[in-house]
C-alpha atoms as a PDB file:
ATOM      1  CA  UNK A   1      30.516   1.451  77.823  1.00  0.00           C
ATOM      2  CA  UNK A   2      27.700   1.731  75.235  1.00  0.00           C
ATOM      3  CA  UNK A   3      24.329   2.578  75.428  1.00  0.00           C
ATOM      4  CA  UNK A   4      23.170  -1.012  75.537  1.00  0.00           C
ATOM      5  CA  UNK A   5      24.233  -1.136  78.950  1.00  0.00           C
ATOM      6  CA  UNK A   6      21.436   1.611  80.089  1.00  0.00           C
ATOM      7  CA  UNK A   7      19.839  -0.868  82.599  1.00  0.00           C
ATOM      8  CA  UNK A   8      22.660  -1.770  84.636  1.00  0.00           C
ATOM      9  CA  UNK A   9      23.530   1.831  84.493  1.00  0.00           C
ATOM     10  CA  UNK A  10      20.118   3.354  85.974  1.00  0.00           C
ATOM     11  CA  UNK A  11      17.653   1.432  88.334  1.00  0.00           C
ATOM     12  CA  UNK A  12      15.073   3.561  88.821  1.00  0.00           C
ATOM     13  CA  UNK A  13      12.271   4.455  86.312  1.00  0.00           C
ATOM     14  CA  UNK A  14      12.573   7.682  84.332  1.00  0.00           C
ATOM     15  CA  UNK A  15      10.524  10.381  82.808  1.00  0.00           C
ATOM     16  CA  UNK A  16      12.681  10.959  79.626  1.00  0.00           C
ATOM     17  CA  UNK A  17      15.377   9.140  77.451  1.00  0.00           C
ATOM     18  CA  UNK A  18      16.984  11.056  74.751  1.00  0.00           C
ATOM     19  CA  UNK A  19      18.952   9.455  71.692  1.00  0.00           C
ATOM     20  CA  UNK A  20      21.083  11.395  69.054  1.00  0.00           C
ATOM     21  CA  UNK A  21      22.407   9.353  67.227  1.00  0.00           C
ATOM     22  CA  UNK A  22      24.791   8.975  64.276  1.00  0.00           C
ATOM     23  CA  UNK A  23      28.176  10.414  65.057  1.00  0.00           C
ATOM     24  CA  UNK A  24      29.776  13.358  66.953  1.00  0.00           C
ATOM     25  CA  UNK A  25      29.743  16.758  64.830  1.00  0.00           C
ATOM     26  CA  UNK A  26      33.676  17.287  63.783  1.00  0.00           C
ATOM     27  CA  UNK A  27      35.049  13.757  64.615  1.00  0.00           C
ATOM     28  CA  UNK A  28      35.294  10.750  62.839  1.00  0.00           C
ATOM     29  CA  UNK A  29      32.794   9.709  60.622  1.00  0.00           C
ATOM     30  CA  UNK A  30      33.346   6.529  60.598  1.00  0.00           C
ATOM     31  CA  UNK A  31      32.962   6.086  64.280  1.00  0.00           C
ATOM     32  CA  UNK A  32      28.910   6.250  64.957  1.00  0.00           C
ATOM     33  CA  UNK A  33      26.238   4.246  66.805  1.00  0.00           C
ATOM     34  CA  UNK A  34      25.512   0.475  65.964  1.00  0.00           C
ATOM     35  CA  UNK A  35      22.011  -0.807  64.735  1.00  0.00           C
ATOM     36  CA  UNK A  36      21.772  -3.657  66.811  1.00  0.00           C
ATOM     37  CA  UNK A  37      22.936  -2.096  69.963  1.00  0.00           C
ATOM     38  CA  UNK A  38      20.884   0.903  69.270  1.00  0.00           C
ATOM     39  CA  UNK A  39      17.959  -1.513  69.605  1.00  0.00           C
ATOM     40  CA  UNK A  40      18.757  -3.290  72.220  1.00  0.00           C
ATOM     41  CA  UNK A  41      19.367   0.172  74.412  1.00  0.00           C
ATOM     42  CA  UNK A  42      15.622   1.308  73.447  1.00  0.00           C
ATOM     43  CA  UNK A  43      14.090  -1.636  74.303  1.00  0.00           C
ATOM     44  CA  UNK A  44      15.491  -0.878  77.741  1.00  0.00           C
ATOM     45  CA  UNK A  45      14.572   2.368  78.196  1.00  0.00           C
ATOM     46  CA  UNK A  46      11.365   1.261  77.194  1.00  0.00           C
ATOM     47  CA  UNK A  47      11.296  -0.818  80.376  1.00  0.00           C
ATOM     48  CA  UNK A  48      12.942   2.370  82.407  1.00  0.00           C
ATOM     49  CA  UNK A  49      10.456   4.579  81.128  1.00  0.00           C
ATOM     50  CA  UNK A  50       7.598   5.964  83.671  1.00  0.00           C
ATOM     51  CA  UNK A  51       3.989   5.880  82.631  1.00  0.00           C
ATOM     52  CA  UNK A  52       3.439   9.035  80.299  1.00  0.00           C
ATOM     53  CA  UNK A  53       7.351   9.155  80.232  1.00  0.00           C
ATOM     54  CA  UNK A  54       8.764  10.023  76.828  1.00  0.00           C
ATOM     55  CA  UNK A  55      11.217   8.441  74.549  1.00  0.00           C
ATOM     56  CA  UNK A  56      13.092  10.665  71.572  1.00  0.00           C
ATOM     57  CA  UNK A  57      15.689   9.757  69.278  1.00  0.00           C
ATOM     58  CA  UNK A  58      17.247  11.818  67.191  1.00  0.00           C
ATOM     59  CA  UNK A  59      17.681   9.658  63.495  1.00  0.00           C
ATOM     60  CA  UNK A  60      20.055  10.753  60.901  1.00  0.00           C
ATOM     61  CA  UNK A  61      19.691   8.967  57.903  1.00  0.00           C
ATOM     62  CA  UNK A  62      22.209  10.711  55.734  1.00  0.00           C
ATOM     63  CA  UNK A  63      25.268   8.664  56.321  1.00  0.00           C
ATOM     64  CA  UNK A  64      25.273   4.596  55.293  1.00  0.00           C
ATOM     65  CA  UNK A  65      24.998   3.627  58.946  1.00  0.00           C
ATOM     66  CA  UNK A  66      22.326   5.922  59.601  1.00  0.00           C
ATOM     67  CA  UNK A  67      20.411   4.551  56.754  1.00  0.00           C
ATOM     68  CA  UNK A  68      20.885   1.361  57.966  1.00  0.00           C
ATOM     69  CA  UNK A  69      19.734   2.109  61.783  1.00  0.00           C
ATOM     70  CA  UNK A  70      16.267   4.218  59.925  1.00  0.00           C
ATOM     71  CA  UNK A  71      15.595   0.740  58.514  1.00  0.00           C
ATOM     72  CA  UNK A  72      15.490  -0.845  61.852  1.00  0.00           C
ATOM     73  CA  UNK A  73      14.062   2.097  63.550  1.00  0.00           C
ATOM     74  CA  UNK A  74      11.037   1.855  60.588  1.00  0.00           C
ATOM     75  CA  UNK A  75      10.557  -1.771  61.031  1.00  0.00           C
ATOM     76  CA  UNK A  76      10.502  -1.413  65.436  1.00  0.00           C
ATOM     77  CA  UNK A  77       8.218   1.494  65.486  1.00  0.00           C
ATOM     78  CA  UNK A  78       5.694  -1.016  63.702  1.00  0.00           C
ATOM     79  CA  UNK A  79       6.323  -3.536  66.135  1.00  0.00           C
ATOM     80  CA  UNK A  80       5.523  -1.783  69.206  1.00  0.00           C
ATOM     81  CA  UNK A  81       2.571  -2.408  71.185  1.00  0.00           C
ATOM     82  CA  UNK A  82      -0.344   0.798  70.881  1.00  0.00           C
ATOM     83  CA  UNK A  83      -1.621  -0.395  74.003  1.00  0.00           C
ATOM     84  CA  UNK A  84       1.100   0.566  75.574  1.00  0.00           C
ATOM     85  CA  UNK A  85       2.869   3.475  73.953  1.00  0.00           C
ATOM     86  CA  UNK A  86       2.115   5.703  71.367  1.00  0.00           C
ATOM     87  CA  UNK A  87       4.725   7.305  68.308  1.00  0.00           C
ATOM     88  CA  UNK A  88       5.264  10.131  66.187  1.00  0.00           C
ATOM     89  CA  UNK A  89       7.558  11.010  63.807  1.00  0.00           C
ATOM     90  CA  UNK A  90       8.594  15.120  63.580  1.00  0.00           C
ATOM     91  CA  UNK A  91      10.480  15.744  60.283  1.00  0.00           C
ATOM     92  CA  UNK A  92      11.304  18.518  57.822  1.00  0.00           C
ATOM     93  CA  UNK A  93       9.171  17.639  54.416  1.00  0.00           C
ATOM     94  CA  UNK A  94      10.213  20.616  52.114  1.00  0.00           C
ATOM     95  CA  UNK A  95      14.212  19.977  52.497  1.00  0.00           C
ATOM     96  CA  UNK A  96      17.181  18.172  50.935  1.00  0.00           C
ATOM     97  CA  UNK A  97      16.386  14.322  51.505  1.00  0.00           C
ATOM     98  CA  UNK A  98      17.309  12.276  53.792  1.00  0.00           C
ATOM     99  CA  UNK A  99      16.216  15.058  56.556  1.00  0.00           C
ATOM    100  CA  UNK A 100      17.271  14.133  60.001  1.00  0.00           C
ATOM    101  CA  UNK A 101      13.859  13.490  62.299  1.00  0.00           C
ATOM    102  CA  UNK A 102      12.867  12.679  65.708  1.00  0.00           C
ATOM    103  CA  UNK A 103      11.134   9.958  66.716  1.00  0.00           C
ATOM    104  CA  UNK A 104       9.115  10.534  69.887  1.00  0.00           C
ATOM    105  CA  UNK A 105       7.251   7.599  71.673  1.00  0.00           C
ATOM    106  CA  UNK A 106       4.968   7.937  74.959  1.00  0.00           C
ATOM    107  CA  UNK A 107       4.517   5.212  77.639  1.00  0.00           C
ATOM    108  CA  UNK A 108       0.918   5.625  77.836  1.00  0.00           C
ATOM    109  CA  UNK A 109       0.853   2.474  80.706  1.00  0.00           C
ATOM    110  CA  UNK A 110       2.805  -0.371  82.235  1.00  0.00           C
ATOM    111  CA  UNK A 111       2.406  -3.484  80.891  1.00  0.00           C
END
């Protein structure tokens, strides 16, 4: 089962959610996490996050799918409400581009 099935997975609220996405070091390439249900499984932790609970995923926009899932990532990050959370981005500046980064978002309050 994929990661978009996080909330039927865990019912109780959490501290942290880690992503890493992309594929597995040494395995097939072609084989790697899926834009749109990479979305839909941080929406939910999102909702299974505690107040001041932390979100991170891992983004590695090297690869064509990864490229493709940065796009979306971009575009959400905009999206979500500052009332509620807060973002950063933590990336490499003085390397080879497209540098992997982590994208770290705080629950700052329930909604």
């Amino acid at each position: 089962r994929g990661h978009q099935f996080m909330a039927e997975a865990v019912t109780e609220t959490v501290s942290a959610v880690i992503f890493n996405l992309g594929y597995l070091p040494g395995q097939d390439k072609l084989i790697t996490t899926e834009v749109t249900t990479t979305l839909l499984a941080i929406e939910q932790s999102l909702v299974l996050l505690k107040e001041s609970g932390v979100l991170l995923i891992v983004v590695y926009p090297g690869h064509e799918q990864g490229r493709i899932e940065q796009e979306a990532l971009d575009q959400w990050i905009k999206q979500v409400d500052t009332r509620l959370y807060r973002s950063l981005r933590y990336q490499f500046e003085n390397t080879a581009a497209p540098a992997p980064y982590v994208l770290a978002v705080e629950k700052l309050k329930t909604s």
